[in-house]
N, C-alpha and C. Protein backbone atom coordinates (compact mmCIF):
# COMPACT_ATOMS: atom_id res chain seq x y z
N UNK A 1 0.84 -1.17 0.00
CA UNK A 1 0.00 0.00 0.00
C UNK A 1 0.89 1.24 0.00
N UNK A 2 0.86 2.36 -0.78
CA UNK A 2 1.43 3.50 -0.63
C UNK A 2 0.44 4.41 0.07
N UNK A 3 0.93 5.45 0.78
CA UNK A 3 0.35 6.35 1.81
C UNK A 3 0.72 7.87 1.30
N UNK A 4 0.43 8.73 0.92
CA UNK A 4 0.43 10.22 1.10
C UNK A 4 -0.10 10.93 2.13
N UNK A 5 0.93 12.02 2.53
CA UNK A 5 0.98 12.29 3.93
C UNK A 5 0.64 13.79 3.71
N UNK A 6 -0.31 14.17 4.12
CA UNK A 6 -0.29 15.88 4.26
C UNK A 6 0.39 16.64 4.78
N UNK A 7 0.76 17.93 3.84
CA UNK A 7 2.03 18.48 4.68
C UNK A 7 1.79 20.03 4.66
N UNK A 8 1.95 21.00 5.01
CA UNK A 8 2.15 22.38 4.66
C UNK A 8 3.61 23.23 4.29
N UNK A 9 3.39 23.65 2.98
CA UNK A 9 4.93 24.18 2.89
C UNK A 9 4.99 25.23 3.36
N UNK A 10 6.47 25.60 4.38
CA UNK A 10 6.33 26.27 5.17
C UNK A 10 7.58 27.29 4.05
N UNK A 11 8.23 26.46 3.70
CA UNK A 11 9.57 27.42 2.45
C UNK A 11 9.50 27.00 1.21
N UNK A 12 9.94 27.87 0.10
CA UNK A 12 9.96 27.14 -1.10
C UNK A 12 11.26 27.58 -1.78
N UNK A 13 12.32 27.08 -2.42
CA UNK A 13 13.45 27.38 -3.00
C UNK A 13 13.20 26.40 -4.00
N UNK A 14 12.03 26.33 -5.26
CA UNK A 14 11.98 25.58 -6.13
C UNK A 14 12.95 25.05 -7.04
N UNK A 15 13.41 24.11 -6.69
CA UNK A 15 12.34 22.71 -7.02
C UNK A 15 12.02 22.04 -5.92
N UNK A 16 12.99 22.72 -4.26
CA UNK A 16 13.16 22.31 -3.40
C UNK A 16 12.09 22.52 -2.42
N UNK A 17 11.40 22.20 -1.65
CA UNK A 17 10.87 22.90 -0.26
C UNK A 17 10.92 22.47 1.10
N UNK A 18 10.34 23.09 1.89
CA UNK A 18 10.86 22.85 3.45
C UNK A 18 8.84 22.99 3.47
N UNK A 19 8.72 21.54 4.08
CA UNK A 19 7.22 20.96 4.59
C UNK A 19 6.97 20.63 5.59
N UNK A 20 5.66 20.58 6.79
CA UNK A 20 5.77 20.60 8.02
C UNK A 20 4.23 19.67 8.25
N UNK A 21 4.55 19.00 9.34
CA UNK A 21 2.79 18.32 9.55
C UNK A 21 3.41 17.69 10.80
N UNK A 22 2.08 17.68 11.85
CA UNK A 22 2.43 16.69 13.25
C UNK A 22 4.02 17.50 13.68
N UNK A 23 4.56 18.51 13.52
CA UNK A 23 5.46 19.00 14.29
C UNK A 23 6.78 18.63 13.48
N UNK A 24 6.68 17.60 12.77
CA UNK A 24 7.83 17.68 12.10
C UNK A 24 8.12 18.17 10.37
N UNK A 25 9.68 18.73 10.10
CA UNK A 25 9.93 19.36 8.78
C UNK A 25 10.65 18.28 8.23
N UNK A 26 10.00 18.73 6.68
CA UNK A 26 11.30 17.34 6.04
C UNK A 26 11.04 18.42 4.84
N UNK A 27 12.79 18.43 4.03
CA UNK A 27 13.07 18.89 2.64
C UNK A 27 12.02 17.36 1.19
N UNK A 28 11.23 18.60 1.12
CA UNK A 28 10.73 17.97 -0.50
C UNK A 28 10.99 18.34 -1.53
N UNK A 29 10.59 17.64 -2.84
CA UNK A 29 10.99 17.81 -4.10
C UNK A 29 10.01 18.37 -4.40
N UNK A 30 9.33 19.79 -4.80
CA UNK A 30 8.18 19.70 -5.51
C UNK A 30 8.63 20.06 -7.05
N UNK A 31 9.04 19.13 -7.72
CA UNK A 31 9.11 19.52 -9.37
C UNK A 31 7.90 18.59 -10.08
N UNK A 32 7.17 17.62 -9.41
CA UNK A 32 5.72 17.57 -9.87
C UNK A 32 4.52 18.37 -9.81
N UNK A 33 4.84 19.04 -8.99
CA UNK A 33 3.38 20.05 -9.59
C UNK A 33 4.43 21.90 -9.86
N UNK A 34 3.37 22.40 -10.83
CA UNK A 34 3.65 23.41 -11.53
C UNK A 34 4.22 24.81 -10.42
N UNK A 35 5.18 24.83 -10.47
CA UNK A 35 5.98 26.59 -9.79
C UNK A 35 5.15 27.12 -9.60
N UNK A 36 3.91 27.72 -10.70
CA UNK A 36 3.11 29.09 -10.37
C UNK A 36 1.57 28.68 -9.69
N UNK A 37 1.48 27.27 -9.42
CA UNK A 37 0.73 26.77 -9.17
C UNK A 37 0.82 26.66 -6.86
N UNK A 38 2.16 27.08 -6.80
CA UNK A 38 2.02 26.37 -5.29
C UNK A 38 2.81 27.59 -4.56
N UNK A 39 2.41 27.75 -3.46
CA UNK A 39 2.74 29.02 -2.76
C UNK A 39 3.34 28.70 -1.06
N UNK A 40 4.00 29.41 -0.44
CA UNK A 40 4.44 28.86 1.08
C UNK A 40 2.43 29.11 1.54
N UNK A 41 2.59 27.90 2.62
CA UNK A 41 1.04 28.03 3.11
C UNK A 41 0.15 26.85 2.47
N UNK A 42 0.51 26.53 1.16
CA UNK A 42 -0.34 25.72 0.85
C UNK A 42 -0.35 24.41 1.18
N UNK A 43 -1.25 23.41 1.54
CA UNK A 43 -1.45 21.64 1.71
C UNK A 43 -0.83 21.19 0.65
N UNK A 44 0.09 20.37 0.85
CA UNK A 44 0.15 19.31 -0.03
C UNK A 44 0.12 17.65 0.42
N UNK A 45 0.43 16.82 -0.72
CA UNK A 45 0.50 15.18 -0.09
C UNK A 45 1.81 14.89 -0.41
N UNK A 46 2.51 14.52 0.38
CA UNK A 46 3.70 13.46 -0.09
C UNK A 46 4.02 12.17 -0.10
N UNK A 47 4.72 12.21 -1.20
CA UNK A 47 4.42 10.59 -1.56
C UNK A 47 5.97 10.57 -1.24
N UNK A 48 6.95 9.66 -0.72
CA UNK A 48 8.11 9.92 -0.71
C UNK A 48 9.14 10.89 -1.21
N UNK A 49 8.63 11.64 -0.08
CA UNK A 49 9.74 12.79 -0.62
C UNK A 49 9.21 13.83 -2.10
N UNK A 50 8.41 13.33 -2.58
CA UNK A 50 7.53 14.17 -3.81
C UNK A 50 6.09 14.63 -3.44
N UNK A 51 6.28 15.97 -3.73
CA UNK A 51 4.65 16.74 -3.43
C UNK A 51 4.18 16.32 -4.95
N UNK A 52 3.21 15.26 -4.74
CA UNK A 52 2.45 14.66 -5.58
C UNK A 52 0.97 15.33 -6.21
N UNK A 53 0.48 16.24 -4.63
CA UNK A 53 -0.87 16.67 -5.30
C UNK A 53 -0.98 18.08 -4.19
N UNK A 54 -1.69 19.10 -4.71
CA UNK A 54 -2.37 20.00 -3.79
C UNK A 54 -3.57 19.93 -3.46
N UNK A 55 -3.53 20.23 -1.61
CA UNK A 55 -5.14 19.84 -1.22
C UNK A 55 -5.44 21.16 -0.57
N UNK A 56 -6.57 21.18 -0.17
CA UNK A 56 -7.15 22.42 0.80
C UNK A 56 -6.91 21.81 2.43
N UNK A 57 -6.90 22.62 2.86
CA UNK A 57 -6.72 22.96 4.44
C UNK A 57 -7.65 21.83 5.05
N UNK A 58 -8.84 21.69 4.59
CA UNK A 58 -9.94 21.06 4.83
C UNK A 58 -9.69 19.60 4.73
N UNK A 59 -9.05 19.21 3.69
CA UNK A 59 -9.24 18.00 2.83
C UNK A 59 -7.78 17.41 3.72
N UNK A 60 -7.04 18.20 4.15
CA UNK A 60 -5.44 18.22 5.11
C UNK A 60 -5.80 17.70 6.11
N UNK A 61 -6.95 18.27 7.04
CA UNK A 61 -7.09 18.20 8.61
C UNK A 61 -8.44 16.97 8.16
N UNK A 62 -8.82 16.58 7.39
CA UNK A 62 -9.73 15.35 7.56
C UNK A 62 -8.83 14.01 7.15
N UNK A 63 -7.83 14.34 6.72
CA UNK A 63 -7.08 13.42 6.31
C UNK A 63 -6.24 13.06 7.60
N UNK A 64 -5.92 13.62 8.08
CA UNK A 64 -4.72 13.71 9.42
C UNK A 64 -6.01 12.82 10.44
N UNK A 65 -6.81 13.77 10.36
CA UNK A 65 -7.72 12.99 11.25
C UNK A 65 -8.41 11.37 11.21
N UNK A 66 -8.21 10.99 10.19
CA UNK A 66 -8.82 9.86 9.42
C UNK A 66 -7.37 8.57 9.95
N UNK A 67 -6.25 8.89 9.40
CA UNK A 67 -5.18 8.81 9.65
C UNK A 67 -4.78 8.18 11.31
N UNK A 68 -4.77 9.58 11.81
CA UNK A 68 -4.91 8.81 13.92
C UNK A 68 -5.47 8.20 14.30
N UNK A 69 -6.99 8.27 13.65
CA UNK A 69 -8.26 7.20 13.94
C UNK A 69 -7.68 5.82 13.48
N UNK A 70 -7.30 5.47 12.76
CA UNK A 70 -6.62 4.16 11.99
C UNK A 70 -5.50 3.48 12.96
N UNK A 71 -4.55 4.96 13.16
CA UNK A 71 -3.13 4.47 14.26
C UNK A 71 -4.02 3.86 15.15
N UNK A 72 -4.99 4.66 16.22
CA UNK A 72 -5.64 4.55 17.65
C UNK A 72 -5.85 2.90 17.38
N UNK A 73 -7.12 2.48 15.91
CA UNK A 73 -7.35 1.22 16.18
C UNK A 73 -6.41 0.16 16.48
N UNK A 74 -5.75 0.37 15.26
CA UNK A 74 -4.24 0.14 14.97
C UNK A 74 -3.60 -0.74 16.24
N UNK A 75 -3.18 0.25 17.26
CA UNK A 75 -2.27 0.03 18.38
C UNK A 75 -3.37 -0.59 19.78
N UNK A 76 -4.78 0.19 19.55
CA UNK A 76 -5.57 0.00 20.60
C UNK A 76 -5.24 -1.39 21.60
């Protein structure tokens, strides 16, 4: 199964960026989606290390949430 992880970019030095979620930063690649298309602030998903898709804020925090609910059963 592959997993995409929601992230917020917090820097962008394209092609490069600096992404943040659950407290932690990790350097991504975003050269899959378009330069004029993505801004610091915006959701994205990462798929290893590649910002694969842009989401809304909304679609971020139901995902995260969906996500812990799974860990909780998960470990329960």
């Amino acid at each position: 199964m592959c997993l995409g992880v929601p992230m917020k970019l917090i820097e962008i030095n394209y092609p490069i960026g600096i992404a943040e979620a659950e407290g932690v930063r990790r350097e991504i690649n975003l050269q899959l989606l378009p330069q004029e298309e993505i801004k610091v602030g915006d959701y994205v998903i990462v798929h290893v290390g590649f910002a694969i898709q842009k989401m809304s804020p909304e679609e971020a925090e139901e995902t995260w949430r969906l996500l812990k609910q799974v860990m909780e059963q998960r470990y329960a």
